[in-house]
Protein backbone atom coordinates (compact mmCIF):
# COMPACT_ATOMS: atom_id res chain seq x y z
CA UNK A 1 110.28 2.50 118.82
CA UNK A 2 111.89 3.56 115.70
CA UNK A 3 110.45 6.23 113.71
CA UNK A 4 109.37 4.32 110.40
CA UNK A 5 106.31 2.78 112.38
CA UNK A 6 103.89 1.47 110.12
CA UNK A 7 100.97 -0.13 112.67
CA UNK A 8 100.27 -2.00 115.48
CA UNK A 9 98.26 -5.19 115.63
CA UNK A 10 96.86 -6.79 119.14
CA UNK A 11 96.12 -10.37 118.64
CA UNK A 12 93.71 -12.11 121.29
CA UNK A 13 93.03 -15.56 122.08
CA UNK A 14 89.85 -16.53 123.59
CA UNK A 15 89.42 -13.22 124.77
CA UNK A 16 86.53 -10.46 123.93
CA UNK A 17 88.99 -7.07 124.21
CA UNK A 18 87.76 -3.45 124.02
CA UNK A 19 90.84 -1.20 123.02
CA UNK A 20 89.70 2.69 124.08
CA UNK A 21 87.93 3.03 122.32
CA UNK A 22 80.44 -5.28 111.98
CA UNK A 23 77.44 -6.26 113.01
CA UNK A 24 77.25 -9.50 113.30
CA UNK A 25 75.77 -11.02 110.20
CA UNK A 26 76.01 -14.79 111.25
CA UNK A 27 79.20 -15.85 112.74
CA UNK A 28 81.09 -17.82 111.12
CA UNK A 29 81.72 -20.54 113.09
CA UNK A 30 78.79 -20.02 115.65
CA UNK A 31 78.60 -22.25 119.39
CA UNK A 32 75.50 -24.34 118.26
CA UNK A 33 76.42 -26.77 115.96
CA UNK A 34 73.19 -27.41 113.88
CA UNK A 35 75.11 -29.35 110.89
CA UNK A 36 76.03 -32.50 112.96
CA UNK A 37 72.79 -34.96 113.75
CA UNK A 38 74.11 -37.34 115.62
CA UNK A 39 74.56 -34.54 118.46
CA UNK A 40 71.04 -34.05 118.55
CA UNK A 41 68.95 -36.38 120.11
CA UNK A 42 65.08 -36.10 120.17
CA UNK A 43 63.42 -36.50 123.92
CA UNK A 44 60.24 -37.99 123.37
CA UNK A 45 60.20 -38.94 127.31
CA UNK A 46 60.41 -35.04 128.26
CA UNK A 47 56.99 -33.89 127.73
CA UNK A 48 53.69 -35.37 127.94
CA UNK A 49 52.11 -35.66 124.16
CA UNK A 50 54.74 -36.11 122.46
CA UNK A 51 54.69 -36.70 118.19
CA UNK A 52 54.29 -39.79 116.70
CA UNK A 53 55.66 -38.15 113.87
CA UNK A 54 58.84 -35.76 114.07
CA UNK A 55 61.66 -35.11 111.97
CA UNK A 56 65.35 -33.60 112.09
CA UNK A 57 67.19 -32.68 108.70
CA UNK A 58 69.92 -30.22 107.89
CA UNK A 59 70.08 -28.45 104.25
CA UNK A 60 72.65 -25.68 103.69
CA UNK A 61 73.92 -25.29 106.88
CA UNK A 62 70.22 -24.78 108.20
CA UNK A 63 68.71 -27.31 110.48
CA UNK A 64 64.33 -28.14 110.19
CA UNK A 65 62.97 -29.11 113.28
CA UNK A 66 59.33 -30.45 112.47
CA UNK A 67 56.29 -31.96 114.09
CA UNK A 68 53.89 -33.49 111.66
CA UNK A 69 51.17 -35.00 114.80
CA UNK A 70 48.62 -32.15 114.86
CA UNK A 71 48.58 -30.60 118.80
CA UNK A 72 51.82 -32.03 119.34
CA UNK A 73 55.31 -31.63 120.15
CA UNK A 74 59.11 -33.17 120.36
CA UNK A 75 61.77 -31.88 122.38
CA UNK A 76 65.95 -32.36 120.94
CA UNK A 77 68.72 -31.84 123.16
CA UNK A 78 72.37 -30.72 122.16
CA UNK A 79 75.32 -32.05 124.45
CA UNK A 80 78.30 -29.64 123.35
CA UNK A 81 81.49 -31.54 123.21
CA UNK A 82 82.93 -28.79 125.14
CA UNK A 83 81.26 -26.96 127.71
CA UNK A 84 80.30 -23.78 126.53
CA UNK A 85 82.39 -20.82 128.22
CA UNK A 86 80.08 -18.30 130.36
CA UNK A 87 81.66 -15.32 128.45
CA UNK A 88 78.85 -13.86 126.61
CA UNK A 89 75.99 -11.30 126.88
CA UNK A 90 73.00 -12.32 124.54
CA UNK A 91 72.02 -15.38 123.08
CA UNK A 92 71.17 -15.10 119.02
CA UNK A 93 69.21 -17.49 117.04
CA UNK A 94 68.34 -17.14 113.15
CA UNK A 95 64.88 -18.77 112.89
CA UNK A 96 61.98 -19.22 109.97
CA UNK A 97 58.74 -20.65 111.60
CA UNK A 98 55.65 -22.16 110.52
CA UNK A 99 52.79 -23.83 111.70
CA UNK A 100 54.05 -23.18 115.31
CA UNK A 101 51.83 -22.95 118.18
CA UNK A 102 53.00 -19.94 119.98
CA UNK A 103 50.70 -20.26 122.65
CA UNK A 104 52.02 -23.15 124.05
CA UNK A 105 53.40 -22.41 127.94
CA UNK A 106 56.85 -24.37 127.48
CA UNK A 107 60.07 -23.48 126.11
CA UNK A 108 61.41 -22.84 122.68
CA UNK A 109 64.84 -23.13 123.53
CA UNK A 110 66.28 -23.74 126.67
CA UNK A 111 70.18 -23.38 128.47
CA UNK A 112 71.42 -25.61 131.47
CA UNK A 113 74.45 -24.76 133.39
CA UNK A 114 75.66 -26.95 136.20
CA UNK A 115 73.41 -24.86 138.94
CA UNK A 116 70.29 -25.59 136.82
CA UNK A 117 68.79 -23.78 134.08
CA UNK A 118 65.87 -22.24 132.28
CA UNK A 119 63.91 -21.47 129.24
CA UNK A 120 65.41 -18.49 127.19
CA UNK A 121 63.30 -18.48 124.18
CA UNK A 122 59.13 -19.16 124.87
CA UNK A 123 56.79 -19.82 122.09
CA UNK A 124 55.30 -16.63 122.64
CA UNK A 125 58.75 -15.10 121.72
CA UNK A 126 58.44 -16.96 117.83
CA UNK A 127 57.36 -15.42 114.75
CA UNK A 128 55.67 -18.02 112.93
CA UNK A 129 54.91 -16.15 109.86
CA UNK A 130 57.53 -18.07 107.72
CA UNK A 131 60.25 -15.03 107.26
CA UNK A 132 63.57 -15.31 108.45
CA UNK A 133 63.74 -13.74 112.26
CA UNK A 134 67.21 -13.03 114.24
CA UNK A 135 66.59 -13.19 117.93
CA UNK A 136 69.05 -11.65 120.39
CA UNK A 137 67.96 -12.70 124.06
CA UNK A 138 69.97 -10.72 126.62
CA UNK A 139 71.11 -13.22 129.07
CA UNK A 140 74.11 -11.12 130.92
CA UNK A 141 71.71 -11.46 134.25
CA UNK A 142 71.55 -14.87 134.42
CA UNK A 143 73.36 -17.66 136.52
CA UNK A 144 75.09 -19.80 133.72
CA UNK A 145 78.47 -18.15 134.70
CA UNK A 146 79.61 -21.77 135.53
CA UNK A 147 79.35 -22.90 131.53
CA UNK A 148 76.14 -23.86 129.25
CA UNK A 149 76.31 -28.25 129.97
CA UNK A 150 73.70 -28.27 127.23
CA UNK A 151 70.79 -26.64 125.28
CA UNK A 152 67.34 -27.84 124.12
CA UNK A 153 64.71 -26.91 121.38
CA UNK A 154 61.07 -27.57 121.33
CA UNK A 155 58.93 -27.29 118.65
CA UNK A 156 54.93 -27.79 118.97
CA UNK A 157 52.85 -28.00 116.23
CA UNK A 158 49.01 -26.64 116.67
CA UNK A 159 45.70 -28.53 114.80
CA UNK A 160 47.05 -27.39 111.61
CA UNK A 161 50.25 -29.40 111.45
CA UNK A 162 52.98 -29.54 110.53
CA UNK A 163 55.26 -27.08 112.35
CA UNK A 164 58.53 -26.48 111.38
CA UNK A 165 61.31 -24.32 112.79
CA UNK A 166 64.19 -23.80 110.64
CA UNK A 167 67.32 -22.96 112.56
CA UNK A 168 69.99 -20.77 110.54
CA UNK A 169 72.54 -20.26 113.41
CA UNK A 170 72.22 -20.55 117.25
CA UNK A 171 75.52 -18.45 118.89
CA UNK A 172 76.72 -16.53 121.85
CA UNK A 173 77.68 -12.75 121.60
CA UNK A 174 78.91 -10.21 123.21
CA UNK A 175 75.52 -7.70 122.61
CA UNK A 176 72.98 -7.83 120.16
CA UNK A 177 73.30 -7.75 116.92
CA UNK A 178 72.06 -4.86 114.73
CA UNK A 179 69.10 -5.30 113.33
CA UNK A 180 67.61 -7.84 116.12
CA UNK A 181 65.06 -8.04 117.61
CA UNK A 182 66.26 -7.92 121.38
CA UNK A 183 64.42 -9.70 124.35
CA UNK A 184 65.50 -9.23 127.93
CA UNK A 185 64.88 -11.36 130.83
CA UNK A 186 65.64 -11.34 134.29
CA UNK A 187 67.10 -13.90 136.43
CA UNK A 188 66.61 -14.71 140.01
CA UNK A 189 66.02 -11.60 142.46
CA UNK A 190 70.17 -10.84 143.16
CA UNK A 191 70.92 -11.45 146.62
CA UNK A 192 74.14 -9.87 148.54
CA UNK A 193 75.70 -10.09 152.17
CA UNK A 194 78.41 -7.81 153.51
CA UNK A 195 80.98 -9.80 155.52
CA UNK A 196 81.57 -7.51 158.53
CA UNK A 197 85.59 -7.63 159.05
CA UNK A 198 85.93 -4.34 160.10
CA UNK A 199 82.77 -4.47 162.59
CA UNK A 200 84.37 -7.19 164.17
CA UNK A 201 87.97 -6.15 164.14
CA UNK A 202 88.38 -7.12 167.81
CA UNK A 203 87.22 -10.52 167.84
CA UNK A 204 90.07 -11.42 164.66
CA UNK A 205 92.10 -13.84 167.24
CA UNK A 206 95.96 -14.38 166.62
CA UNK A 207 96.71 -18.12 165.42
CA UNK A 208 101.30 -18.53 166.17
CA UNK A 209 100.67 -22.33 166.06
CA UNK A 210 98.60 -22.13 162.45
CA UNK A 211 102.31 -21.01 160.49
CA UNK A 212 106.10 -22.24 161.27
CA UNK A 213 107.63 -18.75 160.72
CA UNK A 214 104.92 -16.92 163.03
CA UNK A 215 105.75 -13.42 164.28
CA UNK A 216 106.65 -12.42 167.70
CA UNK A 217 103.83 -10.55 169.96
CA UNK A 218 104.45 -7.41 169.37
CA UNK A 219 105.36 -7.23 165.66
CA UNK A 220 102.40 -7.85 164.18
CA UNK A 221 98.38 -5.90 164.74
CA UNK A 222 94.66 -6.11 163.27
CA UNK A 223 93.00 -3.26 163.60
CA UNK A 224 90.22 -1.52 162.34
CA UNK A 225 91.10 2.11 161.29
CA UNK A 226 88.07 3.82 160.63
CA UNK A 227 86.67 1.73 157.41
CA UNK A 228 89.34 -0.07 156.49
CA UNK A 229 90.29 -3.58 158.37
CA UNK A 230 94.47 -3.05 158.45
CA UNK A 231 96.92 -6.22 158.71
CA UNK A 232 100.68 -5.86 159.09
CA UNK A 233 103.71 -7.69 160.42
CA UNK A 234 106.94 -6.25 160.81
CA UNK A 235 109.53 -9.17 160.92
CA UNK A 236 110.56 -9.91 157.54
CA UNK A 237 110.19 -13.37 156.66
CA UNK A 238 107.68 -14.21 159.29
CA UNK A 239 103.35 -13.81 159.31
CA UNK A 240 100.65 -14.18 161.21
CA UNK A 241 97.34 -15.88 160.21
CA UNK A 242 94.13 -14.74 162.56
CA UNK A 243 90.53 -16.05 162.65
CA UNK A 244 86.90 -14.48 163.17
CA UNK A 245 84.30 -16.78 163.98
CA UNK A 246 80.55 -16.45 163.34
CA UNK A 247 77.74 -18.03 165.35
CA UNK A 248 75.62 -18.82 163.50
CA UNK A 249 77.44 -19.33 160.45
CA UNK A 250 76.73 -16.53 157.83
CA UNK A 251 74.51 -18.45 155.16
CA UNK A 252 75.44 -18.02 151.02
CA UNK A 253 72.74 -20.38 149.52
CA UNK A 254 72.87 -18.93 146.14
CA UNK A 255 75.72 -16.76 146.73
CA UNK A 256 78.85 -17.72 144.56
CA UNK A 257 80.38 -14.32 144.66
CA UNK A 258 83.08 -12.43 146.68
CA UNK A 259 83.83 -8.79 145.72
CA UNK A 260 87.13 -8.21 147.92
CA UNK A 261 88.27 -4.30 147.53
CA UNK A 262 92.06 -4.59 148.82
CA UNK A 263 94.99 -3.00 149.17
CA UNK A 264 99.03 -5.00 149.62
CA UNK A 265 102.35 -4.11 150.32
CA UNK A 266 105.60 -6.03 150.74
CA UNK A 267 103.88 -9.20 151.15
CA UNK A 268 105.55 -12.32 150.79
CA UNK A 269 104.77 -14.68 147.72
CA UNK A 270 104.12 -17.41 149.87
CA UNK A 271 101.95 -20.72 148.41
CA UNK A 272 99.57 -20.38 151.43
CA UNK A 273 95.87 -18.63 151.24
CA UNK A 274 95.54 -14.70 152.32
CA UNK A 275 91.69 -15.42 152.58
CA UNK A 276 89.94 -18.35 153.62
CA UNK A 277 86.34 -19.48 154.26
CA UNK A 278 85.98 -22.51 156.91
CA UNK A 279 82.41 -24.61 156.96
CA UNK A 280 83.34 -25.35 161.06
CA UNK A 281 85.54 -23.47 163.19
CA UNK A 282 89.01 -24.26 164.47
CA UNK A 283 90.71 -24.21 161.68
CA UNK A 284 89.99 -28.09 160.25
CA UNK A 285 86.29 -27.82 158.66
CA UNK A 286 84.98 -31.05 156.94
CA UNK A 287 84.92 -27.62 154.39
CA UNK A 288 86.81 -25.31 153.17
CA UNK A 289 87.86 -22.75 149.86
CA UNK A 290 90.92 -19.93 149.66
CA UNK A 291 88.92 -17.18 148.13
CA UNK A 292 93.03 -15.47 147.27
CA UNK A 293 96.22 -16.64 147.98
CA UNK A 294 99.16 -14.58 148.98
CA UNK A 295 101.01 -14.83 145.45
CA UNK A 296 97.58 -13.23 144.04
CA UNK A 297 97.65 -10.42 146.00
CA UNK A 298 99.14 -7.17 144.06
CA UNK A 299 101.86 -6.26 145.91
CA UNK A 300 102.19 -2.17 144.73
CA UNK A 301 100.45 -0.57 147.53
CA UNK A 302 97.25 0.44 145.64
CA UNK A 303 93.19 -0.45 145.82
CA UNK A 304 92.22 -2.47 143.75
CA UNK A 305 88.67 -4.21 143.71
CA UNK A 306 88.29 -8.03 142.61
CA UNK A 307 85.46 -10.37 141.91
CA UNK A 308 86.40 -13.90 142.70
CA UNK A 309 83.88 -16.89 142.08
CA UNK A 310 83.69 -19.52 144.86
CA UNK A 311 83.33 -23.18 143.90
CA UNK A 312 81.88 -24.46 147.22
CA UNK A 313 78.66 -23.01 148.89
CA UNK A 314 78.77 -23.82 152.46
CA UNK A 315 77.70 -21.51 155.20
CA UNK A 316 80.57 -20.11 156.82
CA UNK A 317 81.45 -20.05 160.31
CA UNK A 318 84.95 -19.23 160.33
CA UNK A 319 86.74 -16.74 158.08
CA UNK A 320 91.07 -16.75 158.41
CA UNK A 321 93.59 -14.02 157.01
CA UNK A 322 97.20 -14.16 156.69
CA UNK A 323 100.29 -11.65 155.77
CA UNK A 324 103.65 -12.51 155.37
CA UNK A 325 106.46 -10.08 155.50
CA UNK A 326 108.70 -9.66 152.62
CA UNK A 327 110.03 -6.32 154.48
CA UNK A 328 108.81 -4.46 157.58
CA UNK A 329 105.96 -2.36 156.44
CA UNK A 330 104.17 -5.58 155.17
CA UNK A 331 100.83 -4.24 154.76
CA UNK A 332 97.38 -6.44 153.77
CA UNK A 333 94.03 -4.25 153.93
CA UNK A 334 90.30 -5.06 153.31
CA UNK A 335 87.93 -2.20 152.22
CA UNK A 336 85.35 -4.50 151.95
CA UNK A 337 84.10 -8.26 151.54
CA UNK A 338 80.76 -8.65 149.53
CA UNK A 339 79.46 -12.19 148.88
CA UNK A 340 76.42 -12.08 146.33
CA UNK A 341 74.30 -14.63 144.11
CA UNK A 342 75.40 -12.39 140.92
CA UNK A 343 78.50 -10.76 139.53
CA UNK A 344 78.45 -7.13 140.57
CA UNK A 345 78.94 -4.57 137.76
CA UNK A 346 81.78 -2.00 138.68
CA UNK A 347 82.57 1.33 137.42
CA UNK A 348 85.98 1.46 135.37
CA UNK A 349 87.20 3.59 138.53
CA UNK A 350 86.85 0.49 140.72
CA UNK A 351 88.61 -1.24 138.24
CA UNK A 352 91.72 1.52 137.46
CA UNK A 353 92.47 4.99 138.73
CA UNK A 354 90.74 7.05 137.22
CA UNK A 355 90.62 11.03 137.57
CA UNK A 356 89.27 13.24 134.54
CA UNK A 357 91.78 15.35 132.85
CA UNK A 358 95.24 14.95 132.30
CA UNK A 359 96.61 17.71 135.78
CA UNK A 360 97.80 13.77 137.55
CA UNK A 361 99.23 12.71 134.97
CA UNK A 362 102.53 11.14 134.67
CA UNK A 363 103.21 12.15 131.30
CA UNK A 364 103.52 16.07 130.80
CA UNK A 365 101.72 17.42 127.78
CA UNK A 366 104.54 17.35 124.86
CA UNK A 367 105.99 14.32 126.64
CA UNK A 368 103.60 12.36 124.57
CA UNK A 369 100.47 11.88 121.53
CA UNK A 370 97.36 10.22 121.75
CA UNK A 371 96.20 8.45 118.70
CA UNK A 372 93.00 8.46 116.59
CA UNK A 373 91.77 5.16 116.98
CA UNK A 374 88.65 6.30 114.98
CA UNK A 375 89.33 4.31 111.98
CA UNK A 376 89.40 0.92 113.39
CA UNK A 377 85.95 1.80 115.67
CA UNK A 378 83.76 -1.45 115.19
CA UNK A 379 81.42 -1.57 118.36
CA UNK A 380 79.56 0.67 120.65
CA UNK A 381 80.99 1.05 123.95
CA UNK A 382 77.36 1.17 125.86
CA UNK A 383 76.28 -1.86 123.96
CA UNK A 384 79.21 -4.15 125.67
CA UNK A 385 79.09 -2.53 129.25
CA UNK A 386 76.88 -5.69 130.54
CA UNK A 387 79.39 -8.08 128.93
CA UNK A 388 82.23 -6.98 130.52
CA UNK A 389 80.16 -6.95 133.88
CA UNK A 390 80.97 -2.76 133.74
CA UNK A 391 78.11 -0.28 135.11
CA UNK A 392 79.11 2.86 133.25
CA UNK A 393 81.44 3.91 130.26
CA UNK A 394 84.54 6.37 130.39
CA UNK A 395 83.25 10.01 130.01
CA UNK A 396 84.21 11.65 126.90
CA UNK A 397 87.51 13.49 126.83
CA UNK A 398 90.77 13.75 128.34
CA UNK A 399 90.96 10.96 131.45
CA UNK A 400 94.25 10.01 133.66
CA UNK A 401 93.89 6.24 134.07
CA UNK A 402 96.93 4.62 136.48
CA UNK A 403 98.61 7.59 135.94
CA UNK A 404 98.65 7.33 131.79
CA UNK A 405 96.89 10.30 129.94
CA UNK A 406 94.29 9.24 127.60
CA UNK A 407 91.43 10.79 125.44
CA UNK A 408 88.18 8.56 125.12
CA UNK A 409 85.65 8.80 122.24
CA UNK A 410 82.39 10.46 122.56
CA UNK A 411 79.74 8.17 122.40
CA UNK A 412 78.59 6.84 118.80
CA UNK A 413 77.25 3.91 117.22
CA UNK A 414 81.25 2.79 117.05
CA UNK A 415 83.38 4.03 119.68
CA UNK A 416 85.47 1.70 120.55
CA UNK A 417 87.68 -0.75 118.58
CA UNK A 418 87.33 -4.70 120.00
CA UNK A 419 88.45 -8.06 118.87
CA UNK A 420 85.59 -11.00 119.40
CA UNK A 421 85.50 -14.24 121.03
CA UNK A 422 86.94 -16.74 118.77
CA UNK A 423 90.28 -19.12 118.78
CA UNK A 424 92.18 -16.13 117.20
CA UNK A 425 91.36 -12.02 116.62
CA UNK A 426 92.98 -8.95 115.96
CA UNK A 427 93.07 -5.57 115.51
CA UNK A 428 95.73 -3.24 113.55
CA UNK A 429 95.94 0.35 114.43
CA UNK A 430 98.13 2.75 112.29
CA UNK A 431 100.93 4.51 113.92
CA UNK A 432 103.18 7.08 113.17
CA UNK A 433 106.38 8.96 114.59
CA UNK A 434 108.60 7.75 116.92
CA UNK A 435 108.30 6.39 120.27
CA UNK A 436 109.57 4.37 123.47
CA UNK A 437 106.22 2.67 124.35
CA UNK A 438 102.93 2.60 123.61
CA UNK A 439 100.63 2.54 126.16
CA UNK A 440 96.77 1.42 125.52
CA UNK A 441 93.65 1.79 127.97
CA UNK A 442 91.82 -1.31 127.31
CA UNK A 443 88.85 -3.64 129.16
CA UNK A 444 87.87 -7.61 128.26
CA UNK A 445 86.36 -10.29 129.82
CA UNK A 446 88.35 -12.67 131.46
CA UNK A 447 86.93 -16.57 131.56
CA UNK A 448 86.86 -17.96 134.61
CA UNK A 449 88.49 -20.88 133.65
CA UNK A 450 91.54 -20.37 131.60
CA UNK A 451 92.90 -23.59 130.08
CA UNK A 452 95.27 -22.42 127.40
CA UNK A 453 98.50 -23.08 127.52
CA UNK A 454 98.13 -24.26 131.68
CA UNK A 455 97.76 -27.64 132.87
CA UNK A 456 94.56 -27.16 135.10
CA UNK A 457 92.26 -24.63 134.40
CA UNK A 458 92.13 -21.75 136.99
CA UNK A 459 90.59 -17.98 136.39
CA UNK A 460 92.37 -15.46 134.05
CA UNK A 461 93.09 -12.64 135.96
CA UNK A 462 95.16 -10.00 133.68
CA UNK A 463 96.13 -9.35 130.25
CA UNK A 464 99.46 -10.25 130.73
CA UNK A 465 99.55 -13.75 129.60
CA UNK A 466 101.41 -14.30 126.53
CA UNK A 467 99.05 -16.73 125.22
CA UNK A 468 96.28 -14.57 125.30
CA UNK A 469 97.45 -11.48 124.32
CA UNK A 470 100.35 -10.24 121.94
CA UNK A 471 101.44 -6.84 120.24
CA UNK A 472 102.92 -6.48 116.88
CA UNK A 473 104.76 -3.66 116.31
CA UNK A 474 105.36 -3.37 112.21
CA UNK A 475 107.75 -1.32 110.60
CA UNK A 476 107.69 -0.34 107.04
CA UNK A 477 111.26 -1.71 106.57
CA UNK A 478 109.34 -5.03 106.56
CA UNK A 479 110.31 -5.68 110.62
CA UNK A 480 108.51 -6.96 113.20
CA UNK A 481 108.87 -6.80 117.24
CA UNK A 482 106.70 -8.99 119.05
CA UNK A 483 105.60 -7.50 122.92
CA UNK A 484 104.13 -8.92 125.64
CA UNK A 485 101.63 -6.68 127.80
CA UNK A 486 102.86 -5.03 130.94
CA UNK A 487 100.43 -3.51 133.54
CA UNK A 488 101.14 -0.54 134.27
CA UNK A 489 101.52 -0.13 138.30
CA UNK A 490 103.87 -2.89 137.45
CA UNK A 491 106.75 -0.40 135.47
């Protein structure tokens, strides 16, 4: 980097990115469109009593839902012409009411995700006293990770009609905004069952006729060494692929989950699965999902601890592993293997190395600077951790993450510096000196289904796409060097 540095700017797509680290005063372009009609239909069918008399207009950018029968109600539903993506923590509407009947026991507004869905906002939860109200409902706990298919609005009107509720803005966000008043509700008791590889160790069975390139007895083990299930082959260029059975099959109703904690070395990129679940045993089910392929596994000889979402939800009776050898001490280890009905939260050091201090460092002191990000702070770091699915924050101070020295924030009402969901965001950060790379400790939640720039949609799993994420490095000569991210373990 030369030393006339003037700032760097990170530029996300689609992406909601904490770098370590204003309120939201109605988004600009919020998920809900309220302004278009024709995408809201009224129900009349979906509830018993429905109004004779109901009305839909939009003035301003605000849309008036209203029920003029007295003891009445109507019901509008909103098909999104996109599906709208799962990544977001709290649901926040802008609402004047009047005339409502907040004792009715339905819905106010309600979400539907492929699995089902359920009311979010109740009657009881409306302020019909005919001020302006911003609602922030705390949804992070609830199963909609599979996209919002559509969302409904009720409005019931009491003797004294009519009722009207006048919505400003309906939108997803990442935490609530200041000011709102916050509701919280929990989702279905979480359920959670630990696949027992390593208790079962000795009944993995050797498969030479499931692969062409199979290794020779011998050259290849399973074994469980004390909690760790360890895989290797030592024939470059050949694998081996074992099964463990389970009767009865190990049931997942609800359970849409695997947490695999894992650990690869010198495996081979090959297209076939490293983990696969099997409805029937035998190795041709009627069904059957890779929960990671081979070219997915990190191949640098460290833990690292994953939370994949399955698509299918059959009860398993057969679970099949494979390693390939790109050299002979091919390694493939499994910590552990958690299926569960809800995304787990993990601590950033299940996520990264981390150690506190700078002693493991990499980097000797003088070798490098940390920078005050302090003047670009726009969010609170404890506000987000349920958004990014994280159970703690980074203690204050000096912290080795992956080797790279860094000094974190002390918690504040802005401690960290993010971009927001949106088709485009970034953030510029001053820098000054000179320097051969910048390194930058940062966290975001990654959709599940990535589409840009990829012909079918499949999860995101790292910052290192180039459509996603891109640095700017600005001189004050007027020049500008475009970088791509680079993990770290990866040099």
């Amino acid at each position: 980097m030369r030393g006339d540095t003037l700032c760097l700017t990170i530029a996300a797509l689609l992406l909601a990115v904490a770098a370590c680290s204003q309120p939201n005063v109605g988004p600009a372009d919020p998920d809900i469109d309220l302004d278009d009609l024709e995408q809201w239909q009224a129900q009349p069918g979906w509830l018993s009593g429905a109004a004779a008399d109901y009305d839909l207009s939009v003035e301003d950018g605000v849309a008036a839902f209203t029920v003029r029968t007295p003891s009445a109600g109507m019901k509008w539903v909103y098909y999104p012409e996109r599906r709208l993506s799962p990544i977001f923590g709290a649901l926040v509407i802008r609402y004047r009411a009047t005339g409502y009947d907040t004792a009715h026991g339905d819905y106010t507004v309600w979400l539907s995700g492929a699995t089902g869905g359920r009311p979010i906002v109740t009657p009881a939860d409306i302020n019909a006293d005919g001020q302006w109200h911003t609602l922030a409902v705390d949804i992070s706990g609830q199963p909609f990770d599979e996209a919002v298919r559509f969302v409904a609005i009720a409005v019931y009107a009491g003797e004294e009609a009519p009722a009207t509720l006048e919505v400003d803005y309906i939108d997803f966000a990442t935490a609530p905004p200041e000011g709102a008043e916050v509701k919280t509700i929990e989702g279905p008791e979480p359920k959670s069952l630990a696949v027992p590889l390593i208790e079962r160790a000795g009944d993995l069975q050797a498969h030479h006729d499931w692969l062409s390139a199979d290794a020779d007895d011998g050259h290849f083990a399973a074994v469980a060494d004390g909690e760790v299930l360890r895989l290797t082959v030592d024939q470059p260029g050949r694998g081996m692929k074992w099964s463990l059975r389970f009767d009865p099959p190990l049931e997942r109703e609800g359970m849409r989950y695997v947490t695999l904690r894992h650990r690869a070395r010198s495996v081979q990129p090959h297209w076939d699965y490293a983990v696969w679940l099997g409805s029937e045993a035998g190795g041709m089910p009627q069904q059957s999902e890779r929960v990671i392929n081979m070219p997915e596994l990190i191949d640098d000889d460290r833990w690292h601890t994953e939370t994949l979402q399955l698509q299918e939800s059959f009860a398993i009776a057969e679970i099949a592993l494979q390693l390939r050898a790109n050299a002979p001490d091919a390694l493939f280890e499994i910590e552990r293997m958690v299926l569960s009905s809800r995304r787990p939260r993990m601590a950033p050091g299940d996520l990264l190395e981390i150690a506190d201090g700078w002693e493991g460092a990499r980097l000797a002191e003088g070798e490098f600077a940390t920078v005050d990000l302090s003047g670009v702070f726009n969010a609170s770091a404890s506000r987000r951790l349920g958004f990014w699915g994280l159970s703690e924050w980074l203690a204050a101070g000096h912290v080795t993450a992956d080797g790279v020295p860094f000094s974190i924030a002390s918690a504040d009402e802005h401690d960290i510096a993010v971009t927001e969901l949106g088709d485009f965001d970034e953030l510029q950060m001053p820098l000054s000196g000179s320097a051969r790379e910048v390194l930058l400790l940062m966290f975001a939640k990654l959709p599940g289904q990535y589409t840009l720039g990829v012909k079918d949609p499949r999860p995101l799993r790292w910052l290192s796409e180039p459509e996603a994420v891109v640095f700017d490095i600005r001189y004050a000569d007027g020049g500008t060097v475009t970088a791509y991210p680079r993990r770290v373990p990866d040099g």
